[in-house]
PDB file of N, CA and C in Angstrom:
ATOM      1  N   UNK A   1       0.820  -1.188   0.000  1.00  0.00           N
ATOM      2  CA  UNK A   1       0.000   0.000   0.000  1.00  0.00           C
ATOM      3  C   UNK A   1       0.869   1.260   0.000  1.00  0.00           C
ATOM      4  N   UNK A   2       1.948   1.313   0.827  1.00  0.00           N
ATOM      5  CA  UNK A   2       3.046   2.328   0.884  1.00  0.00           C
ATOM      6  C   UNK A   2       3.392   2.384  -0.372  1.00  0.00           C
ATOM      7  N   UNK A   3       3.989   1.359  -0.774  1.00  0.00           N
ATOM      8  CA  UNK A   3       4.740   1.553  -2.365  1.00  0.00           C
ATOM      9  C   UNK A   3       3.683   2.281  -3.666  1.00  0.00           C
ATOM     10  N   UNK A   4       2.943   1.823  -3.327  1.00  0.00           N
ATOM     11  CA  UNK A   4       1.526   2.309  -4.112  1.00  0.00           C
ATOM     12  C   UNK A   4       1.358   3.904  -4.296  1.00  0.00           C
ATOM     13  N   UNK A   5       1.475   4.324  -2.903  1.00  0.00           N
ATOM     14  CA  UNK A   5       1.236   5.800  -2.426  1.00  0.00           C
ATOM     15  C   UNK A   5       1.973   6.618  -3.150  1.00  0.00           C
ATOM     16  N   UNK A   6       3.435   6.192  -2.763  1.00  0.00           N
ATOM     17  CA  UNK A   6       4.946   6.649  -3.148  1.00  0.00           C
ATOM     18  C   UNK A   6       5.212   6.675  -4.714  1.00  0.00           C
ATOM     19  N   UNK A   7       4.506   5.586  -5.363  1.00  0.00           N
ATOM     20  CA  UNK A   7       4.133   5.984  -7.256  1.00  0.00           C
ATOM     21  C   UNK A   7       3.569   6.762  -7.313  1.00  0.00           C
ATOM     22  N   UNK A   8       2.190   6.967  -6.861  1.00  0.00           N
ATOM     23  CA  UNK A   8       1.313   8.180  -7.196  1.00  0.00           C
ATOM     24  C   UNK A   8       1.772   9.191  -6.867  1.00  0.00           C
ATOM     25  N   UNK A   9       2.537   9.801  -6.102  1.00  0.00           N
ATOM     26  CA  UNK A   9       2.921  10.710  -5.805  1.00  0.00           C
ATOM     27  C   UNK A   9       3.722  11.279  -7.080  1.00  0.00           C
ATOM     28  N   UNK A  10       4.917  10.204  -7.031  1.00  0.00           N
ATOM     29  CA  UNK A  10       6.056  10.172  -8.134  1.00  0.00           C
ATOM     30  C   UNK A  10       5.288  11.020  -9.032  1.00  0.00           C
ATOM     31  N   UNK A  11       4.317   9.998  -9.939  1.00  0.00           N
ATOM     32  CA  UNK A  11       3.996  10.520 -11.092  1.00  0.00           C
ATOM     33  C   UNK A  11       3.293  12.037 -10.816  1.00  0.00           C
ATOM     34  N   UNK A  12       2.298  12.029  -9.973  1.00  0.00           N
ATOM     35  CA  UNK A  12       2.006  13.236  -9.849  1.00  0.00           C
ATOM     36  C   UNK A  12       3.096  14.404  -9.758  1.00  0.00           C
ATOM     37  N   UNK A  13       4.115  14.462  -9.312  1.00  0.00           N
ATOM     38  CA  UNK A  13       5.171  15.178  -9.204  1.00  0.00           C
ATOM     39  C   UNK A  13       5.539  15.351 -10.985  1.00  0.00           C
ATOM     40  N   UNK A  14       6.292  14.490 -11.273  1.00  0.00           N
ATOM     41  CA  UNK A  14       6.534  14.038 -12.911  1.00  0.00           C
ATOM     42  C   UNK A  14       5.269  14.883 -13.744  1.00  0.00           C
ATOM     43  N   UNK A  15       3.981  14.864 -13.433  1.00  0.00           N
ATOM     44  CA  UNK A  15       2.898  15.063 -14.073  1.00  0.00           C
ATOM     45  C   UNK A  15       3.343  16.957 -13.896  1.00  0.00           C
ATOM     46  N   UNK A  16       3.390  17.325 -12.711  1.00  0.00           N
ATOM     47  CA  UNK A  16       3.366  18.630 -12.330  1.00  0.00           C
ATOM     48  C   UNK A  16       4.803  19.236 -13.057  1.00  0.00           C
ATOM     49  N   UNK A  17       5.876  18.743 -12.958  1.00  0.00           N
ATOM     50  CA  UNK A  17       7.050  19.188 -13.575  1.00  0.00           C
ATOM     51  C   UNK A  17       6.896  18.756 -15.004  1.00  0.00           C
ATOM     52  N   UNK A  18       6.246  18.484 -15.719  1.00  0.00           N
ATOM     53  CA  UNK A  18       6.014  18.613 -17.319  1.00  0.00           C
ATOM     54  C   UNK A  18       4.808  19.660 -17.413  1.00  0.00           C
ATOM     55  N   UNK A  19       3.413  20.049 -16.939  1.00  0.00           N
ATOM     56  CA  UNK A  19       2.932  21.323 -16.577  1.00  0.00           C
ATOM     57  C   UNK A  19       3.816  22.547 -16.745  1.00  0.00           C
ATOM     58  N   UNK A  20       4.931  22.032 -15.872  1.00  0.00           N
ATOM     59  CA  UNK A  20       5.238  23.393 -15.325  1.00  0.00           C
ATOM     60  C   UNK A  20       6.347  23.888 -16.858  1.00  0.00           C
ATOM     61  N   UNK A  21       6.664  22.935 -16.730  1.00  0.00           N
ATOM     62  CA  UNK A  21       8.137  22.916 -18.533  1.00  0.00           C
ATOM     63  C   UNK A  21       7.142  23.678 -19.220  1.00  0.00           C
ATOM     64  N   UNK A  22       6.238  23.093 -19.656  1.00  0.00           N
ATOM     65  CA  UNK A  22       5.288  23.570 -20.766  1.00  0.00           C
ATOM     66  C   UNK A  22       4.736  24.896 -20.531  1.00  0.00           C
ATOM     67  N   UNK A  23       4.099  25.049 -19.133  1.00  0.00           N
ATOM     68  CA  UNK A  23       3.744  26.490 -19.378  1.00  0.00           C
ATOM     69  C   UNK A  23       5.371  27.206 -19.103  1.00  0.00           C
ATOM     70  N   UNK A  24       6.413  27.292 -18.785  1.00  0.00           N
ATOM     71  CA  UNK A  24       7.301  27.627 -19.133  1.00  0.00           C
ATOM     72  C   UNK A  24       7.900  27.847 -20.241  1.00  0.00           C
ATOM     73  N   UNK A  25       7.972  27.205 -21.320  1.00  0.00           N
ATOM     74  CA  UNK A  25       7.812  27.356 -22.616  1.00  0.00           C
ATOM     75  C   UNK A  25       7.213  28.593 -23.230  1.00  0.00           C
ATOM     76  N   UNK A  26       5.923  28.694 -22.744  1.00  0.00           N
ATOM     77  CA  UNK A  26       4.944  28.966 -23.596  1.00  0.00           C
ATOM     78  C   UNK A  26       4.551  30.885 -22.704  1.00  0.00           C
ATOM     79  N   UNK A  27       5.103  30.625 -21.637  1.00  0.00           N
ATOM     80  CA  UNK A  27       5.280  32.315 -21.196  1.00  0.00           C
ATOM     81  C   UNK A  27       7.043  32.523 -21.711  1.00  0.00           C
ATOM     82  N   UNK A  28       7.413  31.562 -22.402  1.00  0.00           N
ATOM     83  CA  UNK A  28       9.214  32.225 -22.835  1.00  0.00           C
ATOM     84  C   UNK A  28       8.537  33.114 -24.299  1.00  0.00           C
ATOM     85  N   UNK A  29       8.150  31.620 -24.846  1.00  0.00           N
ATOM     86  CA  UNK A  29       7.143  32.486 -26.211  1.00  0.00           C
ATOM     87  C   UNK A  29       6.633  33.418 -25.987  1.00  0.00           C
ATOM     88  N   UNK A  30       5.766  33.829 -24.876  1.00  0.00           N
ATOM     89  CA  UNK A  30       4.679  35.169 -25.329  1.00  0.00           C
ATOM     90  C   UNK A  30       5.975  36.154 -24.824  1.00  0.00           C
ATOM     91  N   UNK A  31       6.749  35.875 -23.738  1.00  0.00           N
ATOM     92  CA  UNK A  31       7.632  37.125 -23.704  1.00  0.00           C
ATOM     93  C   UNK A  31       8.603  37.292 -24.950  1.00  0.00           C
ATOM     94  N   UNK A  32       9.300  36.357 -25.808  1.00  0.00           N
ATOM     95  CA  UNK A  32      10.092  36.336 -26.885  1.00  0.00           C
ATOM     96  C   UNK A  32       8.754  37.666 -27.786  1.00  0.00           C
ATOM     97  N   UNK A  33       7.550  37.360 -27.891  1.00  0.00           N
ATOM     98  CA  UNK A  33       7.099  37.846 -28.915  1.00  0.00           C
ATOM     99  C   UNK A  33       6.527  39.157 -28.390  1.00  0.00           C
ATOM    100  N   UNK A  34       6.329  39.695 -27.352  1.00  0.00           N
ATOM    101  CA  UNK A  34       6.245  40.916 -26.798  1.00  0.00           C
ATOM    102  C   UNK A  34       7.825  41.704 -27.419  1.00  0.00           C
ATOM    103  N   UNK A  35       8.747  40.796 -26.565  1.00  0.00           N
ATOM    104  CA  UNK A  35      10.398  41.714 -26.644  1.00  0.00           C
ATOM    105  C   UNK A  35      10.411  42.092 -28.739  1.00  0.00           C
ATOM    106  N   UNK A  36       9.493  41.105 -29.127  1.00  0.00           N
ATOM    107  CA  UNK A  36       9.492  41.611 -30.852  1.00  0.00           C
ATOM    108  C   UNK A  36       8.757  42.383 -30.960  1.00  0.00           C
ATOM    109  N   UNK A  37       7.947  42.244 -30.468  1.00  0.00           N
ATOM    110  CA  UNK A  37       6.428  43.295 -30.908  1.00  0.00           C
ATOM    111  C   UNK A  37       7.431  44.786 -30.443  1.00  0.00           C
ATOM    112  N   UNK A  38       8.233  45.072 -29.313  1.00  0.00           N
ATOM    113  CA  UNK A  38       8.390  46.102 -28.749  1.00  0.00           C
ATOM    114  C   UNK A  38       9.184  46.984 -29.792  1.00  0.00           C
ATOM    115  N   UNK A  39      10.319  46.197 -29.788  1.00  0.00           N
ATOM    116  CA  UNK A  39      11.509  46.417 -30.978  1.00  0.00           C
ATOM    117  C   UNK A  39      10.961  46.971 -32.350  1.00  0.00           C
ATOM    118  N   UNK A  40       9.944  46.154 -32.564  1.00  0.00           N
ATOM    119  CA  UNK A  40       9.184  46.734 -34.123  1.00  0.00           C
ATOM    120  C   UNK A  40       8.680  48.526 -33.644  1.00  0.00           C
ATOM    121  N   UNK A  41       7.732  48.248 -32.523  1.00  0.00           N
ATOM    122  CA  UNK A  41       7.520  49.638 -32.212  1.00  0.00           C
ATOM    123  C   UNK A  41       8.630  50.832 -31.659  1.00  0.00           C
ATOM    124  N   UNK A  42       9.992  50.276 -31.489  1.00  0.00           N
ATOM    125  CA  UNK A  42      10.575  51.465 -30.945  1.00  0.00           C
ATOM    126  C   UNK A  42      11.376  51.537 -32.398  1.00  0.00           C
ATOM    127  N   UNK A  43      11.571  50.770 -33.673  1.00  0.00           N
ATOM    128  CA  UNK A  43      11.492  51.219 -34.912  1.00  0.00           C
ATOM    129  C   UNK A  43      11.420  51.749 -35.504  1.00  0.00           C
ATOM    130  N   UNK A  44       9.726  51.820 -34.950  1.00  0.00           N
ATOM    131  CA  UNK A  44       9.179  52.293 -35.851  1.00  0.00           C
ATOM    132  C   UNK A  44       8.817  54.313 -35.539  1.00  0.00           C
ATOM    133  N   UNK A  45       9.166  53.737 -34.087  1.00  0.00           N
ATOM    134  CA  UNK A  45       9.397  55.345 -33.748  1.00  0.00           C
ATOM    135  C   UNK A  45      10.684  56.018 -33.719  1.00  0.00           C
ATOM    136  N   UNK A  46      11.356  55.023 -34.245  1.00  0.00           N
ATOM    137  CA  UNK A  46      12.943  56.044 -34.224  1.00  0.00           C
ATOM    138  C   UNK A  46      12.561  55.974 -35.985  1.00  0.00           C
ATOM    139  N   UNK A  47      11.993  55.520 -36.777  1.00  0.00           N
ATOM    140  CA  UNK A  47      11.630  55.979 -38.133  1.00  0.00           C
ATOM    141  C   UNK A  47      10.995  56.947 -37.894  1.00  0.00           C
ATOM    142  N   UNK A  48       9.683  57.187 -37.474  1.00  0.00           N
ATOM    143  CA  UNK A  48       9.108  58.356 -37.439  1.00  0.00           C
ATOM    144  C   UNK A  48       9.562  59.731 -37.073  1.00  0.00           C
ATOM    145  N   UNK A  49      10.713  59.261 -36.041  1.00  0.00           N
ATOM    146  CA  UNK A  49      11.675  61.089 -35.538  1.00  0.00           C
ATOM    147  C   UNK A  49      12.361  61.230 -36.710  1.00  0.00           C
ATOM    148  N   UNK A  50      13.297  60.103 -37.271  1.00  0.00           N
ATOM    149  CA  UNK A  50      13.668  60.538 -38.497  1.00  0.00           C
ATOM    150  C   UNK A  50      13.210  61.321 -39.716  1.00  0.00           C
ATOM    151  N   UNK A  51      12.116  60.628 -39.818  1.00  0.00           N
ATOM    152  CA  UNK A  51      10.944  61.057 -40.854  1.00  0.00           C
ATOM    153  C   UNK A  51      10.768  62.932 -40.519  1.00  0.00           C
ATOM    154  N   UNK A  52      10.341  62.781 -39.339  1.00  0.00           N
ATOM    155  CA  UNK A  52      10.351  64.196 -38.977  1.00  0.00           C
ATOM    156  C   UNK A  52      11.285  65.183 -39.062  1.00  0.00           C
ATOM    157  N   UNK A  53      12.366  64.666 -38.353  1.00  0.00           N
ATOM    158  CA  UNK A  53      13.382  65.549 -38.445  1.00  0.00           C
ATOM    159  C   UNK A  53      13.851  65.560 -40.043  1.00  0.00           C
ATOM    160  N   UNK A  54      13.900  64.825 -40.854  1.00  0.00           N
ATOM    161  CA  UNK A  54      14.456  65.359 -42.418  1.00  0.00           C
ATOM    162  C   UNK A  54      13.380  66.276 -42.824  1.00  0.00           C
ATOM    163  N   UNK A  55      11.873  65.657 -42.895  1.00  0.00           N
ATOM    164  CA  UNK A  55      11.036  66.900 -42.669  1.00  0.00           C
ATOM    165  C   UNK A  55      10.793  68.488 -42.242  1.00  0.00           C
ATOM    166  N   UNK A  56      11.669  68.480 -41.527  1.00  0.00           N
ATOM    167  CA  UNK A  56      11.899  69.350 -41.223  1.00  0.00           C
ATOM    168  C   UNK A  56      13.436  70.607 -41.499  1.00  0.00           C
ATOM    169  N   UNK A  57      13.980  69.232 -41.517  1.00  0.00           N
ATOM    170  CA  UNK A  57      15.407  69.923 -42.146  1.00  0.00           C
ATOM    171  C   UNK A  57      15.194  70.415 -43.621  1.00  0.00           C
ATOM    172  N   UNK A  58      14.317  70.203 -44.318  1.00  0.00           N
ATOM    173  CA  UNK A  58      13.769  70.204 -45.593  1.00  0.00           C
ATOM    174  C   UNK A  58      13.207  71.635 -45.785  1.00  0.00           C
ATOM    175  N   UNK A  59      12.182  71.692 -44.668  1.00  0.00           N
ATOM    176  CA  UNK A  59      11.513  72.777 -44.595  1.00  0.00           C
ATOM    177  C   UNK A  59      12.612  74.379 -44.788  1.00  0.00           C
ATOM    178  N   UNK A  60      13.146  73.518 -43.093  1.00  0.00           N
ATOM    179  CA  UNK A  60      14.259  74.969 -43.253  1.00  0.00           C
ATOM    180  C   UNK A  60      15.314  75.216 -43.836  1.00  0.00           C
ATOM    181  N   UNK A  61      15.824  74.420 -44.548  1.00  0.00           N
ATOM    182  CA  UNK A  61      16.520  74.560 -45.927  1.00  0.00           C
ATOM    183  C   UNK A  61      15.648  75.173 -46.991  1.00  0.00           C
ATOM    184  N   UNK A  62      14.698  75.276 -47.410  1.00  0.00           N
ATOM    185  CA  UNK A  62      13.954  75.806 -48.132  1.00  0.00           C
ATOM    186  C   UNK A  62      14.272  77.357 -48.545  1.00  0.00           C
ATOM    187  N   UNK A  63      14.662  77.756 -46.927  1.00  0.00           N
ATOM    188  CA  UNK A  63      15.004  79.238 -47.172  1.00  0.00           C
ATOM    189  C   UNK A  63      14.509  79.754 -45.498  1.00  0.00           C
ATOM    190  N   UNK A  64      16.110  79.971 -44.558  1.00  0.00           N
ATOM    191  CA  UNK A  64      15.731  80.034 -43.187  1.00  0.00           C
ATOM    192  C   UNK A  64      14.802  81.335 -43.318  1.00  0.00           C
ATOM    193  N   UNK A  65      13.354  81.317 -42.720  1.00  0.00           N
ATOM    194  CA  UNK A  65      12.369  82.764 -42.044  1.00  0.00           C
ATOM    195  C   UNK A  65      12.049  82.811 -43.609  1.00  0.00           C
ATOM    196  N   UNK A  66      12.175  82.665 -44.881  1.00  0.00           N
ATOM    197  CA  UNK A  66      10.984  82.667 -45.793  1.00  0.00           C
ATOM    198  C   UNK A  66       9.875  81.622 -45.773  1.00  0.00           C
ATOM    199  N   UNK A  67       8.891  82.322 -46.068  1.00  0.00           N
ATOM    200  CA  UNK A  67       7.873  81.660 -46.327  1.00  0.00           C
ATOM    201  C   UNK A  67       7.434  80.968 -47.304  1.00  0.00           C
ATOM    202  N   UNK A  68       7.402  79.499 -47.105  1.00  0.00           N
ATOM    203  CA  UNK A  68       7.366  78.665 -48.429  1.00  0.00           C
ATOM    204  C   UNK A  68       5.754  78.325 -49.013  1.00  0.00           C
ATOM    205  N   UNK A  69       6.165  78.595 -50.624  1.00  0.00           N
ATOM    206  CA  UNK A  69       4.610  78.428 -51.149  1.00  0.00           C
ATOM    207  C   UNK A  69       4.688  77.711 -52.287  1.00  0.00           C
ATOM    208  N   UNK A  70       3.454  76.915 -52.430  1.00  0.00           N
ATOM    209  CA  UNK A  70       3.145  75.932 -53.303  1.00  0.00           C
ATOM    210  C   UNK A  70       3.315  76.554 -54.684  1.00  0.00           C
ATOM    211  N   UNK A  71       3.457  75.754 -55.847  1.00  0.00           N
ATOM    212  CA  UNK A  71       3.603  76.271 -56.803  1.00  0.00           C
ATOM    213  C   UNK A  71       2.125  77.027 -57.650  1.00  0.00           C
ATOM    214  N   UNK A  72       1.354  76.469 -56.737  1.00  0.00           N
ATOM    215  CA  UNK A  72      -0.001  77.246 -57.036  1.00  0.00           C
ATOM    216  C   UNK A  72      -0.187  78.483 -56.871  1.00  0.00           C
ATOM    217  N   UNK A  73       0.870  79.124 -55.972  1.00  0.00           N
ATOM    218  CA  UNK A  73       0.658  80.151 -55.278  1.00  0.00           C
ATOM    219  C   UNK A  73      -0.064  80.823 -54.117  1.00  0.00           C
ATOM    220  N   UNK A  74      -0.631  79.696 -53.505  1.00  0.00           N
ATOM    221  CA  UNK A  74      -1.368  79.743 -52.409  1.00  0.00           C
ATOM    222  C   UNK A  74      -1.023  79.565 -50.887  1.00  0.00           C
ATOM    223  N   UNK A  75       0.043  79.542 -50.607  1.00  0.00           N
ATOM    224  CA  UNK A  75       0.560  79.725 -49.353  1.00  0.00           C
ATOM    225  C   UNK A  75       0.231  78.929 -48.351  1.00  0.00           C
ATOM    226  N   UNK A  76      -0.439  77.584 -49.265  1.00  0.00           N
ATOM    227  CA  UNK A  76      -0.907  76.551 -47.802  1.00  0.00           C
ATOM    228  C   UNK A  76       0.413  75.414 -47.226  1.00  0.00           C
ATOM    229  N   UNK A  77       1.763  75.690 -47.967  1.00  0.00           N
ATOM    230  CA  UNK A  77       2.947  74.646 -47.918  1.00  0.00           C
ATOM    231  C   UNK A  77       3.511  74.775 -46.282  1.00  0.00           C
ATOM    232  N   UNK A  78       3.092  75.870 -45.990  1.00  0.00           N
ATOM    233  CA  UNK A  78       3.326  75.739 -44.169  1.00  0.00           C
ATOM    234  C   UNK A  78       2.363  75.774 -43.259  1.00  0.00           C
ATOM    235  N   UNK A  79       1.341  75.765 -43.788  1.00  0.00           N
ATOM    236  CA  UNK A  79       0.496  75.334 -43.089  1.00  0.00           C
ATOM    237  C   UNK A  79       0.104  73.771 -42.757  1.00  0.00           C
ATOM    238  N   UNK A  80       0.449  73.339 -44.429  1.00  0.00           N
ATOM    239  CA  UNK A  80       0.374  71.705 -44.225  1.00  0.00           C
ATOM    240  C   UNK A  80       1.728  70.982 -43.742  1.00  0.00           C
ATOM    241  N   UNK A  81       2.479  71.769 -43.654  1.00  0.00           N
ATOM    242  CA  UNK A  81       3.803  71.362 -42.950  1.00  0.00           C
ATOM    243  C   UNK A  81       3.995  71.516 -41.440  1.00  0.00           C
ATOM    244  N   UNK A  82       3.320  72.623 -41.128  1.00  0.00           N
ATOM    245  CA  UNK A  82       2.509  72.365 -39.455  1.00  0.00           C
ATOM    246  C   UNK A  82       1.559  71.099 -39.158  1.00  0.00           C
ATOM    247  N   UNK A  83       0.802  71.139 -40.546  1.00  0.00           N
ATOM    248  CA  UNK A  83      -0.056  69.794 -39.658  1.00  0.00           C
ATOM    249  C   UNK A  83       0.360  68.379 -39.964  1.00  0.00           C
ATOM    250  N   UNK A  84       1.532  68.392 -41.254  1.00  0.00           N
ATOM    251  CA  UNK A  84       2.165  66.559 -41.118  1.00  0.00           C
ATOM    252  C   UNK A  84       2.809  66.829 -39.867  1.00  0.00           C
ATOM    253  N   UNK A  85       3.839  67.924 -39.347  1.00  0.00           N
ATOM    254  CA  UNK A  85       4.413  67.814 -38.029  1.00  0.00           C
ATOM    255  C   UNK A  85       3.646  67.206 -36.741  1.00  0.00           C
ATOM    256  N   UNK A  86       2.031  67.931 -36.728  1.00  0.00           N
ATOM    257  CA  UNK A  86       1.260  67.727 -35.516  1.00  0.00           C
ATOM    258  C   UNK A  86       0.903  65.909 -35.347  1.00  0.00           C
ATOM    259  N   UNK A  87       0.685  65.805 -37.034  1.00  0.00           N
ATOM    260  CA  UNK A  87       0.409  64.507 -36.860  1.00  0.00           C
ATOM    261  C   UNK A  87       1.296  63.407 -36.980  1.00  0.00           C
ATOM    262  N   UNK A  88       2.540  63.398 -37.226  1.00  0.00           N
ATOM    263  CA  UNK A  88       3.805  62.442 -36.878  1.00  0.00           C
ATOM    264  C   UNK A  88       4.037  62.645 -35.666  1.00  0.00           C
ATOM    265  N   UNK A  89       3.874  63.874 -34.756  1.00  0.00           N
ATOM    266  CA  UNK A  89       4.015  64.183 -33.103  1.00  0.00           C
ATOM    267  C   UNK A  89       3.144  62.808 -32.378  1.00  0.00           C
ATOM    268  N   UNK A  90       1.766  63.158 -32.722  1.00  0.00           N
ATOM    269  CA  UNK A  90       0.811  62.370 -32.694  1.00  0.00           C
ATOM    270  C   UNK A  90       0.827  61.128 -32.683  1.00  0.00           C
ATOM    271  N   UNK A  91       1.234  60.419 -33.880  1.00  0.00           N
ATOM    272  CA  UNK A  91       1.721  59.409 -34.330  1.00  0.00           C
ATOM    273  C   UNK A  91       2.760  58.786 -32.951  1.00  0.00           C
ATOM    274  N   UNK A  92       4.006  59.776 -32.501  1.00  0.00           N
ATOM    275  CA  UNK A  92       5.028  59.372 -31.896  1.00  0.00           C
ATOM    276  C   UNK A  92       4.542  59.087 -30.964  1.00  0.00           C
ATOM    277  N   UNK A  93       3.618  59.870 -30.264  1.00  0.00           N
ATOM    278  CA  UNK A  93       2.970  59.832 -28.868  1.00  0.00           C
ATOM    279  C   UNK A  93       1.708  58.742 -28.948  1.00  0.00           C
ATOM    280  N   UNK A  94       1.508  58.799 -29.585  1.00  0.00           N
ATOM    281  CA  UNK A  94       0.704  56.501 -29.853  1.00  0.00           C
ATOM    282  C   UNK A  94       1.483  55.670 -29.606  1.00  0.00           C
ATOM    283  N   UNK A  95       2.311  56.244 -30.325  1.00  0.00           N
ATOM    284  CA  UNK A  95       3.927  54.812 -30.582  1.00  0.00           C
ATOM    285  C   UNK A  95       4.327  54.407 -28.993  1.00  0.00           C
ATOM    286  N   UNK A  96       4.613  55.592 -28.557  1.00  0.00           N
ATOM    287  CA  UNK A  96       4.847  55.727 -26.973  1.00  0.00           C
ATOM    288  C   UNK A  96       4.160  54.967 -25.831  1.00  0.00           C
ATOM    289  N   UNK A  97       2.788  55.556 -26.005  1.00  0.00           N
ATOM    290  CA  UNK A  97       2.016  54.693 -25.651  1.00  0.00           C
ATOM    291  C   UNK A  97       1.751  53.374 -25.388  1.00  0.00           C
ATOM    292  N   UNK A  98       1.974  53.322 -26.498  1.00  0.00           N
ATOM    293  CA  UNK A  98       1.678  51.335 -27.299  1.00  0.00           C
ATOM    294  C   UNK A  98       2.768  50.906 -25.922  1.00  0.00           C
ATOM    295  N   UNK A  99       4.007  51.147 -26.518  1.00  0.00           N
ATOM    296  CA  UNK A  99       5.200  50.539 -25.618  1.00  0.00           C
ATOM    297  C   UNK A  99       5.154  50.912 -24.178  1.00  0.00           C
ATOM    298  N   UNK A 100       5.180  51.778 -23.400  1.00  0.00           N
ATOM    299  CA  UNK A 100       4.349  51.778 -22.173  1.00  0.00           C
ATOM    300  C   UNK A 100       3.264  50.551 -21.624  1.00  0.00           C
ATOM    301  N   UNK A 101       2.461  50.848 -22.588  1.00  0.00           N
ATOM    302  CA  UNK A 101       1.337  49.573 -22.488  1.00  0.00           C
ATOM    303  C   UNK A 101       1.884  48.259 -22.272  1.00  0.00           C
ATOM    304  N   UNK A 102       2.769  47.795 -23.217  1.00  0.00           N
ATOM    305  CA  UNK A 102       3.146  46.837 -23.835  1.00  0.00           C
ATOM    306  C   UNK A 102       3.956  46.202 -22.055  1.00  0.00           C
ATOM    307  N   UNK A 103       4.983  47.369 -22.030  1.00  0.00           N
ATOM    308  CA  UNK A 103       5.700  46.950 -20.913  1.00  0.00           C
ATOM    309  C   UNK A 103       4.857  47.127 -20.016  1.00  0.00           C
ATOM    310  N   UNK A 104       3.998  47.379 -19.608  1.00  0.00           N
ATOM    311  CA  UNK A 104       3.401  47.470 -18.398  1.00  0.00           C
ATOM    312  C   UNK A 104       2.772  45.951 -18.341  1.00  0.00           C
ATOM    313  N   UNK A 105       2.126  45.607 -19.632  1.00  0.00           N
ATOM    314  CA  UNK A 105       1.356  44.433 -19.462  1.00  0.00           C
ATOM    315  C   UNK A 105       2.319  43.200 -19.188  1.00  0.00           C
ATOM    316  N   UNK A 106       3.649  43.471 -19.649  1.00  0.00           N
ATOM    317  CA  UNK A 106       4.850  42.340 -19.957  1.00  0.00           C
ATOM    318  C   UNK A 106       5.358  42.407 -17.761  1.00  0.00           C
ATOM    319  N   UNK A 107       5.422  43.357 -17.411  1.00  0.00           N
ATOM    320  CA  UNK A 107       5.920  43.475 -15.927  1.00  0.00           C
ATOM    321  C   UNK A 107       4.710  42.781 -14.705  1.00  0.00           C
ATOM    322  N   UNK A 108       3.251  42.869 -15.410  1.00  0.00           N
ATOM    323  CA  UNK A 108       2.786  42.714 -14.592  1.00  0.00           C
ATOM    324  C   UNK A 108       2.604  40.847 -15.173  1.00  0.00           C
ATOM    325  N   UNK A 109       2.937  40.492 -16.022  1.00  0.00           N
ATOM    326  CA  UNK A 109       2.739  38.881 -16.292  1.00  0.00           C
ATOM    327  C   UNK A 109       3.707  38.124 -15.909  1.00  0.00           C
ATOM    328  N   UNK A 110       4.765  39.206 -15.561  1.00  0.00           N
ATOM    329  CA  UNK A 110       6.251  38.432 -14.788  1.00  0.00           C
ATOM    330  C   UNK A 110       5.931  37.534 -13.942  1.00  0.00           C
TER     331      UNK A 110
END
């Protein structure tokens, strides 16, 4: 009856340490694919400052304190150059976000 006990146990133990491998595994995976997901987003936001900043270096090369105008003659080329700025800002501050999020959700699944 002892010896009996002392198997079940065994295996139950055995049973619990393959559980445990596996979900071990499988939180290495979701953290492997967070640490990717993150990387893509801090990417994609060091593309976007880039983006901006040549954007901008563009602008003021144009001609420092003149005012740049479309070839239409309508004077909307800094105005719409204020608002791709507002909205790549925008953009950055999502991006930001996201990853904040991201790590917050990744610290608290530790």
């Amino acid at each position: 009856m002892q010896l009996d006990s002392h198997s079940v146990t065994r295996e139950q133990a055995q049973m619990r340490e393959q559980t445990l491998v596996e979900e071990n595994s499988a939180n290495e995976s979701a953290i492997s694919i967070c640490e990717t997901k993150k990387r893509k987003e801090k990417d994609g936001e060091e593309s976007l400052k880039t983006e901006q900043e040549a954007s901008l270096d563009e602008r003021h090369s144009k001609g420092s304190g003149e005012t740049a105008i479309q070839p239409d003659g309508n004077g909307k080329d800094g105005a719409d150059t204020e608002a791709m700025k507002f909205v790549m800002l925008q953009k950055l501050e999502s991006k930001k976000n996201d990853l904040s999020s991201m790590e917050e959700k990744e610290l608290e699944g530790s």
